[in-house]
Protein backbone atom coordinates (compact mmCIF):
# COMPACT_ATOMS: atom_id res chain seq x y z
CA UNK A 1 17.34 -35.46 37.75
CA UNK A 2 14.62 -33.41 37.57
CA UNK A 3 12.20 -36.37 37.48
CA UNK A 4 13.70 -37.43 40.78
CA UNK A 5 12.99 -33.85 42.20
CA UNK A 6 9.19 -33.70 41.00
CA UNK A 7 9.05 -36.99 42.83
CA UNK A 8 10.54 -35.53 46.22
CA UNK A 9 8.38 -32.55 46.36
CA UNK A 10 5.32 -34.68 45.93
CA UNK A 11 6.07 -36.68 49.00
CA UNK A 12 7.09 -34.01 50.83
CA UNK A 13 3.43 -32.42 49.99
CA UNK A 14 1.37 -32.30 53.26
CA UNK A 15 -1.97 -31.03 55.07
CA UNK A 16 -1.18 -28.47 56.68
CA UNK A 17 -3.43 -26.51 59.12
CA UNK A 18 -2.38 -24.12 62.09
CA UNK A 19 -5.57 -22.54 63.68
CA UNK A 20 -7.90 -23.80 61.30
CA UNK A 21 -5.76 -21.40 58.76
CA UNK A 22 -4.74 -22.79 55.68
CA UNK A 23 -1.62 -21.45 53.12
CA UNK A 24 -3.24 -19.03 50.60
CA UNK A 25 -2.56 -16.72 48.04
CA UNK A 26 -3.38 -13.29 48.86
CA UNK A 27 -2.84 -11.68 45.00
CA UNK A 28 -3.38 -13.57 41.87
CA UNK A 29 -0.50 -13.74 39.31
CA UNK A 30 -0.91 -11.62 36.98
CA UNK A 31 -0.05 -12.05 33.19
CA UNK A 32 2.71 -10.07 31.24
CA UNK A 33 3.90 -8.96 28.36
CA UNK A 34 7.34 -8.54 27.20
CA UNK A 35 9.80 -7.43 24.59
CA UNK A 36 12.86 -9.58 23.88
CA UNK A 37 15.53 -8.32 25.52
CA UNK A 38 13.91 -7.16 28.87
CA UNK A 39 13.38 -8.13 32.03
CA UNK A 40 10.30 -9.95 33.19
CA UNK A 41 9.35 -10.42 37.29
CA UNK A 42 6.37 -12.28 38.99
CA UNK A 43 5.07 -11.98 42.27
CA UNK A 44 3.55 -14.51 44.30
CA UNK A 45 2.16 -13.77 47.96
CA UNK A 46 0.91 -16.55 50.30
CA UNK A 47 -0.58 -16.03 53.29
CA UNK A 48 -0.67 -18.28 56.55
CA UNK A 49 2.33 -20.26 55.68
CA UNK A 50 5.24 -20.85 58.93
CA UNK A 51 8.97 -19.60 58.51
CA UNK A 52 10.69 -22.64 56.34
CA UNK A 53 13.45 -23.97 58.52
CA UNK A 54 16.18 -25.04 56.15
CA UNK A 55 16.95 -28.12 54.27
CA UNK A 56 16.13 -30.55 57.02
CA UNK A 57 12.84 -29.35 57.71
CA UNK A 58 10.79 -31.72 55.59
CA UNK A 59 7.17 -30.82 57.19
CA UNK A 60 6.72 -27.30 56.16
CA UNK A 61 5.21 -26.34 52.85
CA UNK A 62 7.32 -25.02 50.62
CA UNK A 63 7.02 -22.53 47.17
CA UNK A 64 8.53 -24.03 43.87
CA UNK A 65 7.85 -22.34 40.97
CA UNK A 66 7.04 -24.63 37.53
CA UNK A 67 6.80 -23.75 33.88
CA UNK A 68 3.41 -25.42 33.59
CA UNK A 69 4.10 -26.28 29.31
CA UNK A 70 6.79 -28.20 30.20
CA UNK A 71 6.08 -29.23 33.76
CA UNK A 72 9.73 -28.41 34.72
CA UNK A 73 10.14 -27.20 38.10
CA UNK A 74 12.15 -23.65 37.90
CA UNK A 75 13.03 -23.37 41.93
CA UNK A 76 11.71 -24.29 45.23
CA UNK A 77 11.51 -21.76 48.24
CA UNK A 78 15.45 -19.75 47.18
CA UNK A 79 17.08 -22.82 45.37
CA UNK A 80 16.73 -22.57 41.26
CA UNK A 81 16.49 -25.86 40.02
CA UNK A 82 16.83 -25.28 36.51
CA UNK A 83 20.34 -24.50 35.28
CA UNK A 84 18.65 -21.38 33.05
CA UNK A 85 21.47 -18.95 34.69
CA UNK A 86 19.15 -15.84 33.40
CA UNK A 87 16.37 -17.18 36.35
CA UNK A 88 16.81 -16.20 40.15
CA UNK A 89 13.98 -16.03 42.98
CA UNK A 90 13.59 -13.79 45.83
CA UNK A 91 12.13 -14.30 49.19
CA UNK A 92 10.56 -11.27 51.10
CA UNK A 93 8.43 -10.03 53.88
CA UNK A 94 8.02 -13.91 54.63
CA UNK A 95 5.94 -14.28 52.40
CA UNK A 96 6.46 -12.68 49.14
CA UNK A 97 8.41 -14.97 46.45
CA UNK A 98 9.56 -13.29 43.50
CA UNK A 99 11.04 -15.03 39.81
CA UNK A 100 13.14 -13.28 37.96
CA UNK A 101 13.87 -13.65 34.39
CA UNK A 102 16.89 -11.29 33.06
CA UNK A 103 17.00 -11.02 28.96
CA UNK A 104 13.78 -12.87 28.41
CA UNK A 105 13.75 -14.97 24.77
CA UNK A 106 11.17 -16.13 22.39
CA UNK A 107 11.94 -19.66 23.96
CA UNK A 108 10.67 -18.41 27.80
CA UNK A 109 7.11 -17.64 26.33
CA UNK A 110 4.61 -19.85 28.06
CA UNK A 111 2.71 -20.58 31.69
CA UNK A 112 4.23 -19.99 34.70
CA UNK A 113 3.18 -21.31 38.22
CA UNK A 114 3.81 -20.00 41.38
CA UNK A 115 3.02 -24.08 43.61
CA UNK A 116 2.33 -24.40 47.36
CA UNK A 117 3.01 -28.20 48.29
CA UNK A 118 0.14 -28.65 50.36
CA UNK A 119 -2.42 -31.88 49.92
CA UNK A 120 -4.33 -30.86 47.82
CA UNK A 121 -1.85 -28.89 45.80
CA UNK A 122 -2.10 -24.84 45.77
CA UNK A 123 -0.97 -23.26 42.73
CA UNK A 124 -1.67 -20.29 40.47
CA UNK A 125 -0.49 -19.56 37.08
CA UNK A 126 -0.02 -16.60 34.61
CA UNK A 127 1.23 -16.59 30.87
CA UNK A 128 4.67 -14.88 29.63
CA UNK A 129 4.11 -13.29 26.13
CA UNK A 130 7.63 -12.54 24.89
CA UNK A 131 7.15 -10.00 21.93
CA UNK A 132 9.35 -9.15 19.31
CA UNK A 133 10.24 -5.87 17.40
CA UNK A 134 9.88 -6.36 13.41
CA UNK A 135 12.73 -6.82 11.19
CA UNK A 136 13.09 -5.98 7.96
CA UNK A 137 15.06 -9.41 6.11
CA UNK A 138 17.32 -7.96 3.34
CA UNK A 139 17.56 -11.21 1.82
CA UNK A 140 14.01 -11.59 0.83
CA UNK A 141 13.30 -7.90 0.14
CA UNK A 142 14.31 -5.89 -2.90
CA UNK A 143 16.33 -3.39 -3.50
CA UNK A 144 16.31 -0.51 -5.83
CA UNK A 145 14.27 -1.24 -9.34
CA UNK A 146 14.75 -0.06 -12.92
CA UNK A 147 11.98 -0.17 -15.48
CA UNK A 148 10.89 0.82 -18.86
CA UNK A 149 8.07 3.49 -18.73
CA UNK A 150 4.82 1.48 -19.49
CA UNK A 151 6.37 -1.67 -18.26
CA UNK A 152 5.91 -3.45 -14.57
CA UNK A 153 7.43 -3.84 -11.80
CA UNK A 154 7.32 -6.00 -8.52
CA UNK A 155 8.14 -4.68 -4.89
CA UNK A 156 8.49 -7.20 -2.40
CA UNK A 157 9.37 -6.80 1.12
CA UNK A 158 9.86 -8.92 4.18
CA UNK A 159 9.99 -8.88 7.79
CA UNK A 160 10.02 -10.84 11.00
CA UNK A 161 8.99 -10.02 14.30
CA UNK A 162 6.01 -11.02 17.14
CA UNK A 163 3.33 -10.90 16.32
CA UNK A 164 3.58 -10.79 12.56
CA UNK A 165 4.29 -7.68 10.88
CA UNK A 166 1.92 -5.79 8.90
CA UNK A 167 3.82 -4.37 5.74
CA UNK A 168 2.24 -0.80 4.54
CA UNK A 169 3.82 0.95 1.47
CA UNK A 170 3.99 4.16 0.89
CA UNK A 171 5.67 7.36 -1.35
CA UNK A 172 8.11 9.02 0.40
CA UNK A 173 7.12 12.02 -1.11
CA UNK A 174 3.12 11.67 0.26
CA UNK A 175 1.86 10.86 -3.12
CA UNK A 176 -0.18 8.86 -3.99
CA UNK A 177 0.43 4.90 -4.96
CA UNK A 178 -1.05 4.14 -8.19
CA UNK A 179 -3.08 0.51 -8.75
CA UNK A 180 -3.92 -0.75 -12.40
CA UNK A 181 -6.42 -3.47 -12.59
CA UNK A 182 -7.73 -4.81 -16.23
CA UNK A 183 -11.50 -4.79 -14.27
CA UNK A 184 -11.73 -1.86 -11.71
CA UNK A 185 -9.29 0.13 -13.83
CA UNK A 186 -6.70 2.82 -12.03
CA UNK A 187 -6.60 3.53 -8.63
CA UNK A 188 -5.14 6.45 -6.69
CA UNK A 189 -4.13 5.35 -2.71
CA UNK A 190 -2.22 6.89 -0.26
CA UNK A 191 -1.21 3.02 1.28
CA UNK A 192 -0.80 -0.12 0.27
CA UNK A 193 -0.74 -2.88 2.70
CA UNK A 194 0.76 -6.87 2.13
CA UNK A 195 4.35 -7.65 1.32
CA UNK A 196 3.88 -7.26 -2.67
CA UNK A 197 3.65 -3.92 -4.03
CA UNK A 198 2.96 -5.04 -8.30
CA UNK A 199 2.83 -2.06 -10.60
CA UNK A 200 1.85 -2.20 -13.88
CA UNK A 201 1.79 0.30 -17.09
CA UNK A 202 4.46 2.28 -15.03
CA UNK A 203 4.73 6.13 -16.00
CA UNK A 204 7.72 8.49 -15.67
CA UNK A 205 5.43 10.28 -12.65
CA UNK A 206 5.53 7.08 -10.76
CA UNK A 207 9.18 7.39 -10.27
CA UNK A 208 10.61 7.94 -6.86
CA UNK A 209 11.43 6.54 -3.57
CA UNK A 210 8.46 3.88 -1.88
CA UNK A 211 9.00 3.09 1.82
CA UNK A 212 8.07 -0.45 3.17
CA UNK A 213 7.38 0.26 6.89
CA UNK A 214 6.90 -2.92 9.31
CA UNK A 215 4.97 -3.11 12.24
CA UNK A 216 3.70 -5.30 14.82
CA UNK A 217 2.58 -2.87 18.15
CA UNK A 218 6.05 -3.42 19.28
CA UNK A 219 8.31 -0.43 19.43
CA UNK A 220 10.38 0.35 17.39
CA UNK A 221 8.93 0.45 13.98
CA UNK A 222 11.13 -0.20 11.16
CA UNK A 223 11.32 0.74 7.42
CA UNK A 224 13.15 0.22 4.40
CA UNK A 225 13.60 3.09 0.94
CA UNK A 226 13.03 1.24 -2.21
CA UNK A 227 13.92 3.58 -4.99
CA UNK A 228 12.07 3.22 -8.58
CA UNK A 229 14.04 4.57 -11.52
CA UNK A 230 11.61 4.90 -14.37
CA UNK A 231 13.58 5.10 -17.81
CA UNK A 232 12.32 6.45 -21.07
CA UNK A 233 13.95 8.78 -24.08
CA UNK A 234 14.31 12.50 -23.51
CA UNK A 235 11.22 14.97 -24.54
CA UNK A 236 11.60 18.32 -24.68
CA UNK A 237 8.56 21.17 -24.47
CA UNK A 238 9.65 25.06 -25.88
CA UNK A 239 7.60 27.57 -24.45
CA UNK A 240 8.52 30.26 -26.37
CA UNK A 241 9.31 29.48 -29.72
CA UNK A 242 9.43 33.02 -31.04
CA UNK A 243 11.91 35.62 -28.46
CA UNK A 244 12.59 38.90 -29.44
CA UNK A 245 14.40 41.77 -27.94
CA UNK A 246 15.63 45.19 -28.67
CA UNK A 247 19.67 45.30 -29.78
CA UNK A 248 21.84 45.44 -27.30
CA UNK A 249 19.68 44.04 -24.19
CA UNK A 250 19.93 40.54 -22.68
CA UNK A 251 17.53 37.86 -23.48
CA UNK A 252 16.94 34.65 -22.14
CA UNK A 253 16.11 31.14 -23.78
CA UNK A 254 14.40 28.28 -22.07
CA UNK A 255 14.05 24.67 -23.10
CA UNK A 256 11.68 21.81 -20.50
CA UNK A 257 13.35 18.97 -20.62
CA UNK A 258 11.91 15.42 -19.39
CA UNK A 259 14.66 12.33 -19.91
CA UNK A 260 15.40 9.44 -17.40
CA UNK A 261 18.40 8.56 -16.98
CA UNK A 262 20.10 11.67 -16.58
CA UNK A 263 20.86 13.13 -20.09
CA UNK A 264 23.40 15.71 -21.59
CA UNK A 265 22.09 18.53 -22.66
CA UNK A 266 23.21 21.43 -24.62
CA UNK A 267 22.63 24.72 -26.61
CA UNK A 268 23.68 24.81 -30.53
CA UNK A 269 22.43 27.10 -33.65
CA UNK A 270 20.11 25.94 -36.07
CA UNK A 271 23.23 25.91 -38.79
CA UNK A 272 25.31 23.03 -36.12
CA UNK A 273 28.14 25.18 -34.47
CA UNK A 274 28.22 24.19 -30.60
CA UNK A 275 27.33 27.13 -28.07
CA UNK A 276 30.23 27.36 -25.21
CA UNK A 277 30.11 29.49 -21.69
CA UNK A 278 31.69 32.46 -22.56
CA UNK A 279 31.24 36.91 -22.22
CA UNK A 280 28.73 36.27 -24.65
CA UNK A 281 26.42 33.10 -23.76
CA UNK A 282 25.47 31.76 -20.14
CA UNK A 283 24.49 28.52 -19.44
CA UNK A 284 22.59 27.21 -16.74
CA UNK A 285 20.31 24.02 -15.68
CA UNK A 286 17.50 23.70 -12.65
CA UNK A 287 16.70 19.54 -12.02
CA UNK A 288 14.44 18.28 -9.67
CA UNK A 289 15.08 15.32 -7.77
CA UNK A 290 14.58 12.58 -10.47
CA UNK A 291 14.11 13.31 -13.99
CA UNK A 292 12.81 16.94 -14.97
CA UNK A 293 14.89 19.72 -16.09
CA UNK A 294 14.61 23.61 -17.10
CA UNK A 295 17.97 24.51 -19.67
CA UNK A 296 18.62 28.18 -19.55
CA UNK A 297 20.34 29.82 -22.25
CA UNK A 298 21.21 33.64 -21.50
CA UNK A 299 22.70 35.84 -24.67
CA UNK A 300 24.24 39.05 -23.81
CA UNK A 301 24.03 42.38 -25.50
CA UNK A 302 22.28 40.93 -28.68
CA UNK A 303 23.53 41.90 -31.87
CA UNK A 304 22.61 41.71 -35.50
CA UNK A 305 24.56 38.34 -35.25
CA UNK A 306 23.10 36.62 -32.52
CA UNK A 307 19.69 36.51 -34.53
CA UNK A 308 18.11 33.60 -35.75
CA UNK A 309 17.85 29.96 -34.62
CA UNK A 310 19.04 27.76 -31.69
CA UNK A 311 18.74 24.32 -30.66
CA UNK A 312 17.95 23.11 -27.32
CA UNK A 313 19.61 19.28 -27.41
CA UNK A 314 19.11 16.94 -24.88
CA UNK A 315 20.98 12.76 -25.10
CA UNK A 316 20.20 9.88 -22.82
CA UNK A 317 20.93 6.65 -23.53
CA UNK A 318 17.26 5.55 -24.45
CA UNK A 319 17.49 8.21 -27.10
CA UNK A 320 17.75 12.09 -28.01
CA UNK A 321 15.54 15.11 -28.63
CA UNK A 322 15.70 18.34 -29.72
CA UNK A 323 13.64 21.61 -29.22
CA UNK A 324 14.27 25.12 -31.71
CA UNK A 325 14.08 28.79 -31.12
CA UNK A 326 13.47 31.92 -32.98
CA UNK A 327 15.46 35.19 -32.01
CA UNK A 328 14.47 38.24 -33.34
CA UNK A 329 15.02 41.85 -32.80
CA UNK A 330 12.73 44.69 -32.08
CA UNK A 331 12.94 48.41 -32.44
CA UNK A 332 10.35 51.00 -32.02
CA UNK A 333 9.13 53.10 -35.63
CA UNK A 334 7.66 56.32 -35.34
CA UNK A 335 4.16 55.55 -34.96
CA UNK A 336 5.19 53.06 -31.50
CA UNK A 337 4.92 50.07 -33.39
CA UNK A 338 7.91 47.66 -33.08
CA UNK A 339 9.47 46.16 -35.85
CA UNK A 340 11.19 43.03 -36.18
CA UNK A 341 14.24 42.42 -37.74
CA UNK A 342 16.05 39.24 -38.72
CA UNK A 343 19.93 38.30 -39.56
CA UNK A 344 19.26 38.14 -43.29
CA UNK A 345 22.08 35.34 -42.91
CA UNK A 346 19.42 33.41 -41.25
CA UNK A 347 16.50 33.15 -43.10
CA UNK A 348 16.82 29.76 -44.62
CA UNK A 349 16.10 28.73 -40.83
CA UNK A 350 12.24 29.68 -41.27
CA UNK A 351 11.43 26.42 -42.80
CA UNK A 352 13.41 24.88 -39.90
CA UNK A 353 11.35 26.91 -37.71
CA UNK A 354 8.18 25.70 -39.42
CA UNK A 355 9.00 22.32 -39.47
CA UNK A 356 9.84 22.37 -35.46
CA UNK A 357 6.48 24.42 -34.93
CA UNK A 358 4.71 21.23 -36.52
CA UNK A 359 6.04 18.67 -34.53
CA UNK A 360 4.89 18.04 -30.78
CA UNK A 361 6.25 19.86 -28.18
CA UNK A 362 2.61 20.47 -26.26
CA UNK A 363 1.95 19.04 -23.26
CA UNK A 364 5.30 16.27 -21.77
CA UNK A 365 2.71 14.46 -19.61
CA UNK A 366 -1.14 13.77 -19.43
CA UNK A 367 -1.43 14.56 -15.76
CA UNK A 368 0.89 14.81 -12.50
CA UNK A 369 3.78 16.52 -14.46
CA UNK A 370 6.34 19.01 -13.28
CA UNK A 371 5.80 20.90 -16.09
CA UNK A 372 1.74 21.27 -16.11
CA UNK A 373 2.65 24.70 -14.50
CA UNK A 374 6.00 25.93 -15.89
CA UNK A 375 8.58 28.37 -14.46
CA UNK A 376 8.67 31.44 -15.85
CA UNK A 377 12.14 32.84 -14.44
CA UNK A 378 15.10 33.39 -16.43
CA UNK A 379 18.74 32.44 -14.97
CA UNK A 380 19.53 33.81 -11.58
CA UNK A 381 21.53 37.03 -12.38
CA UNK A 382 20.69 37.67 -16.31
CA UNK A 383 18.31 40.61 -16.76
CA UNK A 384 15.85 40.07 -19.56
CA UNK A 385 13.41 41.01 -21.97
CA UNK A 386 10.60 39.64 -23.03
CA UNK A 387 7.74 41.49 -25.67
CA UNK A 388 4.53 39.42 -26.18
CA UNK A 389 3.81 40.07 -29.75
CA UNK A 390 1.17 40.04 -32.64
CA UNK A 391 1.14 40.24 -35.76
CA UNK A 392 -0.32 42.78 -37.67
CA UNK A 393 1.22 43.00 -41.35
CA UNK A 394 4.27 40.69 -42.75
CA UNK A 395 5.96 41.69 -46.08
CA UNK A 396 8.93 40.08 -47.84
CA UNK A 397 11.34 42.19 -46.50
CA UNK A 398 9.67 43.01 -42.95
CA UNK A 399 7.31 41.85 -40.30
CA UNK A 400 5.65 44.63 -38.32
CA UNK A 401 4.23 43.82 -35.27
CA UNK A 402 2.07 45.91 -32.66
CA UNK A 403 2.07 45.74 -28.85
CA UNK A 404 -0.67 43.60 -27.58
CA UNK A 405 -3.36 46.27 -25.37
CA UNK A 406 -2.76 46.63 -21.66
């Protein structure tokens, strides 16, 4: 059918001339650009060319329009050819023609021509670039990851769109993206670009959520939260492993724990029996997001019994750890010194104590850690009191201590 068509209009092509005036366009097509989905319109103007008479008027030039790729023809003068039922042409001022593409897809991309079927042939031509928005494909991208700290990991993500996306990875919390390589060593970026994120030797500060954001220039951009669970055995850092405090005042006990995934923790004495919430003991916990936490441990109106040693315990299923403190109490002598007292009950704990003092609770990470600068506030609510001491003579049955110089 349509080959019979393309054969019709050529025969109908003439010379045409009406004072020495031949058809011509007055504005060139003009190329465009378009997101799937829209509407795309061109415009083609001729000049000089007589009022077409109908049907049976075979000697007037007439205006088809032709997808040049294809060398289909789309419509002559108001009459779509093509049974595309998105395309429809308009005819104004007498001499303006006008095709009309609703919903444009991929498959309309090409070269259109706007054909005036004179001998020779007038025709001009622009090109439809149909553009599509990126899309992330969930099939081929991953999903949240799990690995051992200090093994690897691989992050891939996909998308489709046109032109093709560019993939860029980033933190979501703006740090920054660290790169291993055995030759140039690590690297610190803020981005990573390609659809493979690979990290390697993978560290407990690494954890976290990494966006992969796709883009191609064509609104909107799109993006996709990968998060990175990082698992290793709990570790736990005492500040203060010596606390003392008059009788009768509050004191509070901290305890910086680092364990992924989540772990139990909980307060015990050095001789095993489990501390419980009660009028006597507080309990309290501050997380951050992932894997750091701060155990507070707030003792009320200290007595001669509450001295000696407690246990900071913290379980995960990669393992356990365990972190000990010293409670003493202080009174003032005569001569403003303070003097520390022990529960005599206790005392076997000082080896305990000595023991836990040699083992390492410095430092829980090399660099990046949430505990390089750590919080000095006691639980929300518990008054406290804290005496920075040193020691200035220690006898069998007493250790006298001296305030430290303002």
């Amino acid at each position: 059918m349509l080959l019979i068509l393309t054969c019709l209009y050529t025969l109908f092509s003439i010379k045409f001339v009406v004072l020495g005036q031949e058809p011509d366009f007055l504005y060139p097509l003009e190329n465009l650009t378009v997101a799937q989905g829209r509407d795309a319109m061109f415009t083609c103007v001729v000049n000089n060319l007589p009022p077409y008479k109908g049907s049976a008027d075979s000697t007037s030039p007439r205006v088809a329009w032709i997808k040049a790729d294809t060398k289909a023809i789309l419509a002559i003068h108001e009459h779509v050819i093509t049974n595309n039922q998105r395309l429809s042409v308009t005819h104004n001022d007498d001499n303006t023609w006008t095709l009309n593409m609703r919903q444009v897809k991929r498959e309309d991309r090409g070269t259109y021509m706007c054909q005036v079927n004179t001998d020779p042939m007038k025709s001009q031509s622009a090109y439809l670039d149909v553009v599509i928005p990126p899309d992330i494909i969930y099939e081929e991208t991953s999903g949240d990851m799990m690995t051992m700290e200090g093994g690897s990991v691989k992050l891939v993500c996909k998308a489709r769109g046109y032109p093709e996306p560019k993939i860029t990875w980033r933190r979501e919390d703006g740090g920054d993206i660290i790169l291993r390589n055995p030759v140039t060593g690590k690297t610190k970026v803020p981005t990573v670009e390609g659809s493979v994120l690979l990290l390697s030797k993978v560290t407990r500060s690494e954890m976290g959520i990494y966006m992969c954001i796709a883009s191609n220039g064509v609104p909107p951009t799109v993006s996709k939260r990968l998060m990175l669970h990082v698992h290793f055995r709990p570790v736990i850092q005492v500040p203060n492993q010596l606390v003392g405090a008059p009788s009768g005042t509050n004191v509070t006990l901290q305890c910086y724990v680092e364990a992924s995934p989540r772990a139990i923790n909980y307060w015990t004495r050095t001789s095993g029996e489990m501390i419980v919430r009660s009028g006597k003991y507080m309990m309290d916990e501050q997380s951050t997001p992932y894997y750091a936490t701060v155990m507070y441990l707030a003792i009320k109106n200290i007595y001669k019994s509450d001295l000696g040693g407690y246990k900071c315990v913290s379980k995960n299923s990669m393992g356990e750890a365990e972190g000990t403190i010293r409670l003493y109490a202080m009174e003032l002598n005569k001569n403003g010194r303070i003097n520390l007292e022990e529960d005599e009950d206790n005392a076997d704990e000082d080896n305990e104590l000595d023991e836990a003092e040699g083992e390492s609770q410095g430092p829980l990470r090399e660099e990046g850690g949430s505990f390089d600068r750590a919080p000095n506030s006691p639980a929300q609510g518990v008054p406290t009191y804290r005496i920075t001491c040193r020691p200035v003579n220690i006898s069998s049955k007493m250790k006298q201590w001296a305030m430290p110089s303002r």
